[in-house]
Protein backbone atom coordinates (compact mmCIF):
# COMPACT_ATOMS: atom_id res chain seq x y z
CA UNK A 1 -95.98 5.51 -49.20
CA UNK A 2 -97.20 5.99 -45.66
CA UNK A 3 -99.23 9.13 -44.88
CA UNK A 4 -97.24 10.50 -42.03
CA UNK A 5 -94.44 11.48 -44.74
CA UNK A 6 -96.62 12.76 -47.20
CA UNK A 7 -96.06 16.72 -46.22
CA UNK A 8 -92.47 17.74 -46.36
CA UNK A 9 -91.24 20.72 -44.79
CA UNK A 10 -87.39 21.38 -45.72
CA UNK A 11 -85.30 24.54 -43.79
CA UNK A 12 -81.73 24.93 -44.43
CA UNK A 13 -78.88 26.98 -43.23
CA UNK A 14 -78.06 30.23 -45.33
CA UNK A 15 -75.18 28.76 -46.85
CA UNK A 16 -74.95 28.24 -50.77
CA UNK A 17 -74.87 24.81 -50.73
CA UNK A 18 -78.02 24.68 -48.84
CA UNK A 19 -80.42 27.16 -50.58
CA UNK A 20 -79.26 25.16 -53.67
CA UNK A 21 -80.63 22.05 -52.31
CA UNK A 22 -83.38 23.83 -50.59
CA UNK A 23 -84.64 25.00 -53.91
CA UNK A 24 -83.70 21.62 -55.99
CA UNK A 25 -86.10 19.72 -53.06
CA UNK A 26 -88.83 21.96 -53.31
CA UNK A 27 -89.05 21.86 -56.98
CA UNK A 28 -88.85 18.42 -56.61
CA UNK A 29 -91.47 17.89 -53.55
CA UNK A 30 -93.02 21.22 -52.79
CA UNK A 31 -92.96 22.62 -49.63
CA UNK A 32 -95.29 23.01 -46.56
CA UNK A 33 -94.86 25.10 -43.73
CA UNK A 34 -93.51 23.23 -40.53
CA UNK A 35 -96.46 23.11 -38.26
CA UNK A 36 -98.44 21.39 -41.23
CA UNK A 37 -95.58 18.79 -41.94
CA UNK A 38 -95.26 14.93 -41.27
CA UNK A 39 -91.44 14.88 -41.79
CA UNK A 40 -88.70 17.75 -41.65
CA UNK A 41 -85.86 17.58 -43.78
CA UNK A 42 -83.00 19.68 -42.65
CA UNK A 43 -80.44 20.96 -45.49
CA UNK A 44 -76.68 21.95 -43.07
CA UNK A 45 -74.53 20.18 -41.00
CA UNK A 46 -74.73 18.98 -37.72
CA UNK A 47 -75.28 22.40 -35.84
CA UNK A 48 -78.02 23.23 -38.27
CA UNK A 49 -79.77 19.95 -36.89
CA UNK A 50 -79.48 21.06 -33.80
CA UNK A 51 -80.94 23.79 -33.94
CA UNK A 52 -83.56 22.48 -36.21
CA UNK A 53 -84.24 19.93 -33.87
CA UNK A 54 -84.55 22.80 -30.98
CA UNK A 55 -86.93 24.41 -33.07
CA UNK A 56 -88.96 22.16 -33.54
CA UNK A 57 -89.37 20.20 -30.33
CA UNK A 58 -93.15 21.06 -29.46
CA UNK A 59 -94.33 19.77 -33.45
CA UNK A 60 -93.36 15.76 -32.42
CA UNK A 61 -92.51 16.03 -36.27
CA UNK A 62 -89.49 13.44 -37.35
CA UNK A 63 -86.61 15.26 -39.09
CA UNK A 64 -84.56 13.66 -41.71
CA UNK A 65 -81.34 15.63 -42.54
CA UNK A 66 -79.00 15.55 -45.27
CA UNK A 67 -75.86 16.63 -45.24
CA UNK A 68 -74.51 20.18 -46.80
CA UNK A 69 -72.09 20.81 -44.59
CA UNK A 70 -69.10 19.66 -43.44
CA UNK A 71 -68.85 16.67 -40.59
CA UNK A 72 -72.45 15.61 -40.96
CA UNK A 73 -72.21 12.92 -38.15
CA UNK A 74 -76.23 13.17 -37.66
CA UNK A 75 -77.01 13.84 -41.15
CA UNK A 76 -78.22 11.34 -44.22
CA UNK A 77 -76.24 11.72 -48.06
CA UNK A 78 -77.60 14.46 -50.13
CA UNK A 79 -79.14 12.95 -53.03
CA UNK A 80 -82.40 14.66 -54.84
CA UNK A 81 -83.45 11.23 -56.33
CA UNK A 82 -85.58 8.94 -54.16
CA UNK A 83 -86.66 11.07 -51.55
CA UNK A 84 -90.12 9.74 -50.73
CA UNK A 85 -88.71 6.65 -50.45
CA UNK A 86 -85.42 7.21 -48.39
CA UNK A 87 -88.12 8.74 -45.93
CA UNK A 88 -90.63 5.67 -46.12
CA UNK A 89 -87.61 3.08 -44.98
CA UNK A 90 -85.56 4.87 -42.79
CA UNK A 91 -84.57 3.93 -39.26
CA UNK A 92 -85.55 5.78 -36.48
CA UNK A 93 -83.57 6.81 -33.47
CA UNK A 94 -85.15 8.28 -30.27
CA UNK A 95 -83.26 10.76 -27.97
CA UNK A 96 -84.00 12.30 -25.16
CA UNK A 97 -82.18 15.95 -24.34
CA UNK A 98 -80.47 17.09 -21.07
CA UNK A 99 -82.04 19.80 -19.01
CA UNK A 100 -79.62 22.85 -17.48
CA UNK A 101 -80.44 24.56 -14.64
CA UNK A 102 -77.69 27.06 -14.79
CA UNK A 103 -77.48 29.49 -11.15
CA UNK A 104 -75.62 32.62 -11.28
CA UNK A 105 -73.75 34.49 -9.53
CA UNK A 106 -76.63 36.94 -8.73
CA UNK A 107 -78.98 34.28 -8.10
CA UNK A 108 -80.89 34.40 -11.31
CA UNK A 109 -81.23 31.34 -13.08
CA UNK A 110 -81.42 29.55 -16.44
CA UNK A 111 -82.49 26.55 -18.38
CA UNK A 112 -81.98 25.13 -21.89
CA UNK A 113 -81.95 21.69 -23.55
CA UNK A 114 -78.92 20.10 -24.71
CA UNK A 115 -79.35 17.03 -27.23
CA UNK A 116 -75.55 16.61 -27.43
CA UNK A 117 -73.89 18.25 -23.98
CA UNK A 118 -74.09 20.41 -21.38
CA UNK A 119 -70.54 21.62 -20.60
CA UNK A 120 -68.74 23.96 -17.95
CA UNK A 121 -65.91 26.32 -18.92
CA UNK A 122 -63.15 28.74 -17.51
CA UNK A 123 -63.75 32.13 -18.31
CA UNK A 124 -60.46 33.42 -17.73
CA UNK A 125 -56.56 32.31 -17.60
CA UNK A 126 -57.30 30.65 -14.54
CA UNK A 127 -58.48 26.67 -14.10
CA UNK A 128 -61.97 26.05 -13.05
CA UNK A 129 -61.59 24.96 -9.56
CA UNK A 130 -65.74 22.37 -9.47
CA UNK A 131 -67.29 20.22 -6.99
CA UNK A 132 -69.02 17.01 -8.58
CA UNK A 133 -72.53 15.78 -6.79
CA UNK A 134 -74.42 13.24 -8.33
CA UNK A 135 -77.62 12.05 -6.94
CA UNK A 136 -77.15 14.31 -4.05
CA UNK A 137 -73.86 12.47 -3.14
CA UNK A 138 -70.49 14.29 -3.26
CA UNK A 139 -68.21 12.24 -5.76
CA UNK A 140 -65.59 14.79 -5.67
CA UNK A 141 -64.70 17.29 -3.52
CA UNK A 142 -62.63 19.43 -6.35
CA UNK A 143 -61.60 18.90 -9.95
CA UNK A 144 -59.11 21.57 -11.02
CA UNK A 145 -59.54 21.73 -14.41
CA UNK A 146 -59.82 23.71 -17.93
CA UNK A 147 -63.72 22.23 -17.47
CA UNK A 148 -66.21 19.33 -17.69
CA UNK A 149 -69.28 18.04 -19.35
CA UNK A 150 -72.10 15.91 -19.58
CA UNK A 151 -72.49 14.05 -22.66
CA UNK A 152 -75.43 12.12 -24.04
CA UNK A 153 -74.76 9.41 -26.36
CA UNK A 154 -75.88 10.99 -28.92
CA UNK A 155 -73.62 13.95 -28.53
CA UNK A 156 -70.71 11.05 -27.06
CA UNK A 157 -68.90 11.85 -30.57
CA UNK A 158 -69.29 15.19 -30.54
CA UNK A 159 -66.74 17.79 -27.73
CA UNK A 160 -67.21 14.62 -25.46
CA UNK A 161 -65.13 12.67 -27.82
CA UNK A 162 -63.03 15.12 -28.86
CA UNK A 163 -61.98 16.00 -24.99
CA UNK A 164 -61.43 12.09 -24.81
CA UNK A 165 -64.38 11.06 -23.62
CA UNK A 166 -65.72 7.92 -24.46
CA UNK A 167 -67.95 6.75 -27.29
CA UNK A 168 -71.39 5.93 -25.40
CA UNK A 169 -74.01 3.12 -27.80
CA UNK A 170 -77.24 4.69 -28.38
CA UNK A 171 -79.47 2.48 -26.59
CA UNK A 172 -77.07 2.47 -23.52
CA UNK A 173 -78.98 4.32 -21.05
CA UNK A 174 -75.95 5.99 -19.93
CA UNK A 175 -74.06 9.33 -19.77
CA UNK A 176 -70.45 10.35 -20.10
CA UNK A 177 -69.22 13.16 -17.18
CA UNK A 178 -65.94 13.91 -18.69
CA UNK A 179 -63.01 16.63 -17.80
CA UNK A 180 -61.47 19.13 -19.59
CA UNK A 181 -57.87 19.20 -19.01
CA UNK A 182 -57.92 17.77 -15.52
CA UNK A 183 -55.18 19.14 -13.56
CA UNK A 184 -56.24 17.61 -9.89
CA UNK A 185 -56.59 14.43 -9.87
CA UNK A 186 -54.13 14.56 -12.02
CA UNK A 187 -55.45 13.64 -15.85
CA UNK A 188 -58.74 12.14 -14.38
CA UNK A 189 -60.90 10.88 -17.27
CA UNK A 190 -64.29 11.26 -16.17
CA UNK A 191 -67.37 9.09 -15.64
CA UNK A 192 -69.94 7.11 -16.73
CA UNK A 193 -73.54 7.70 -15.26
CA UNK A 194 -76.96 6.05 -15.39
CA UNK A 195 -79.19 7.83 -17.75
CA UNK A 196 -81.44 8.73 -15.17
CA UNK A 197 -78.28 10.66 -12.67
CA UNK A 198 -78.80 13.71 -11.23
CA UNK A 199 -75.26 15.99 -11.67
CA UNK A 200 -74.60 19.02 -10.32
CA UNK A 201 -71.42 21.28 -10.64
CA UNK A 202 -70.91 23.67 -8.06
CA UNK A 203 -68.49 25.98 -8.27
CA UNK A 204 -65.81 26.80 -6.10
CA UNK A 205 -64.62 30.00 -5.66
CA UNK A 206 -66.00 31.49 -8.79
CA UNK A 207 -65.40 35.55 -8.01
CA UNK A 208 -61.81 34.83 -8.93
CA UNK A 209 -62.10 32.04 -11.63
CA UNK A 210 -65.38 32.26 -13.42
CA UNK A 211 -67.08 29.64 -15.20
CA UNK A 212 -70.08 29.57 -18.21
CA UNK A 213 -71.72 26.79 -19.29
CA UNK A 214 -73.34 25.75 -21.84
CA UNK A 215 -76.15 23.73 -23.36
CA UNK A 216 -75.66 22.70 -26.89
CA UNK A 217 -74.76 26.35 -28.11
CA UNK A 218 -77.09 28.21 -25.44
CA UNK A 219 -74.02 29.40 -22.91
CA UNK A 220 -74.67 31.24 -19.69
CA UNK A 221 -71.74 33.35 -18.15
CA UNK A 222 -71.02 33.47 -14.18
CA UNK A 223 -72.49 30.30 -13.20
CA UNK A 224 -71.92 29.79 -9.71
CA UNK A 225 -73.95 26.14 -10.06
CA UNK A 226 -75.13 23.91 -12.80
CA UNK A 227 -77.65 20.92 -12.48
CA UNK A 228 -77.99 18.27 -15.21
CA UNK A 229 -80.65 15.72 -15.60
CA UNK A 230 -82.05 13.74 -18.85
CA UNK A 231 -85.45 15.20 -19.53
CA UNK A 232 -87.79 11.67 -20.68
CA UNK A 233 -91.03 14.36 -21.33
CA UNK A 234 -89.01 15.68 -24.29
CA UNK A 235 -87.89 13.28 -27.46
CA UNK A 236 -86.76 13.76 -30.69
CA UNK A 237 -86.99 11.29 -33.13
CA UNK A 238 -84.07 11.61 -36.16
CA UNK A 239 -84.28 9.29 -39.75
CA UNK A 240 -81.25 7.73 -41.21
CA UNK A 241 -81.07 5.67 -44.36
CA UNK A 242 -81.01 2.22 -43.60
CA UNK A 243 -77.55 1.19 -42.45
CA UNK A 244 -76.85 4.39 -41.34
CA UNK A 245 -78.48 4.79 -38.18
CA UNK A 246 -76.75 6.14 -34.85
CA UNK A 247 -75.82 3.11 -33.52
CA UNK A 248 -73.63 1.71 -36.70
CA UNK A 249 -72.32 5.41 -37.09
CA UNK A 250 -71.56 5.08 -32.91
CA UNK A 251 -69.66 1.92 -33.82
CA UNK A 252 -68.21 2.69 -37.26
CA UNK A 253 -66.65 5.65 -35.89
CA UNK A 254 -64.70 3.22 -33.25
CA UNK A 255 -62.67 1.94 -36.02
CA UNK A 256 -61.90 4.52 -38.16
């Protein structure tokens, strides 16, 4: 068994289904703190991995996750048996997070990572009324809409897909800009970018229809402009069962 996975350090959500595993794994395999570990293994769902992979950014530790939640899109089976040597053949899949630079209304600003999306949304009754640069161009002038994001591929399946947003392959090099409920141009699907695209949101007239956005689950209120980049100094690096990786998952999910 390769050394790098000999120190496992497993975190799960509070649910019961999780501190059950949690304490059937570390029976099983002990336990090390984080900062001392060669592999996470995160016990949730999908927003638990997240936020375990948010967490642990700055430890360039691999996290494997199993599933004790409910969609489990980026998580492995649960199984007790076997884990050593799930860990020793798994795949690996490397993504890079998007960077928000959220400017309020004040003038203050704000920045957070998104590994799935960053995404813009109306506060009140009224439709977002956004101007689209990208790369310092203006694509569109205004997009009257309930909102729009910025997907990543690995996040494509996520509120990208579920806005109708395409499914984006995980070695694409590309990102999905994708409305919310566009009312002008009427039904207007979105975009796909180059990885490397600059986007920026500004927002138009946003004293009488105010927007948030948000990055992954970190939301800023009163955002008066939002820039969105992929940030290539930060990866994460996920472990699927063979089989199981992102991209088959990407594709499988085409089909179903």
């Amino acid at each position: 068994m390769p050394h790098r996975f000999r120190n496992i350090s497993f975190v799960a959500t509070g649910a019961p289904e999780a501190q059950s595993a949690l304490a059937e794994m570390t029976e099983r395999y002990g336990l090390v703190p984080t900062e001392e570990a060669d592999v996470i293994v995160a016990l949730g769902g999908d927003g638990f991995m997240l936020t375990t992979l948010h967490d642990t950014q700055s430890l360039a530790v691999p996290v494997y996750g199993m599933n004790r939640g409910t969609v489990g899109f980026l998580m492995n089976e649960y199984r007790a048996d076997g884990l050593r040597e799930r860990l020793a053949d798994a795949e690996t899949a490397h993504i890079n997070p998007l960077r928000m630079t959220a400017t309020r209304q004040d003038g203050t600003t704000a920045t957070a990572l998104a590994i799935n999306e960053v995404s813009l949304l109306r506060q009140g009754a009224q439709a977002a009324r956004l101007k689209i640069t990208v790369d310092g161009r203006v694509r569109m002038e205004e997009l009257v809409c309930d909102g729009a994001l910025v997907s990543t591929p690995a996040g494509s399946t996520a509120y990208n897909y579920s806005a109708h947003g395409p499914i984006i392959p995980i070695g694409a090099g590309i990102l999905a800009l994708t409305a919310m409920a566009a009312f002008r141009p009427r039904r207007w699907r979105g975009a796909l970018l180059p990885k490397h695209a600059v986007v920026r949101f500004d927002v138009l007239d946003p004293e009488k229809r105010p927007v948030n956005a948000s990055a992954d689950s970190r939301e800023v209120t009163d955002v008066r402009s939002v820039e969105i980049v992929s940030d290539a100094s930060v990866s994460h690096t996920l472990l699927f069962d063979p089989g199981h990786g992102l991209e088959e998952r990407l594709v499988r999910e085409q089909f179903v």
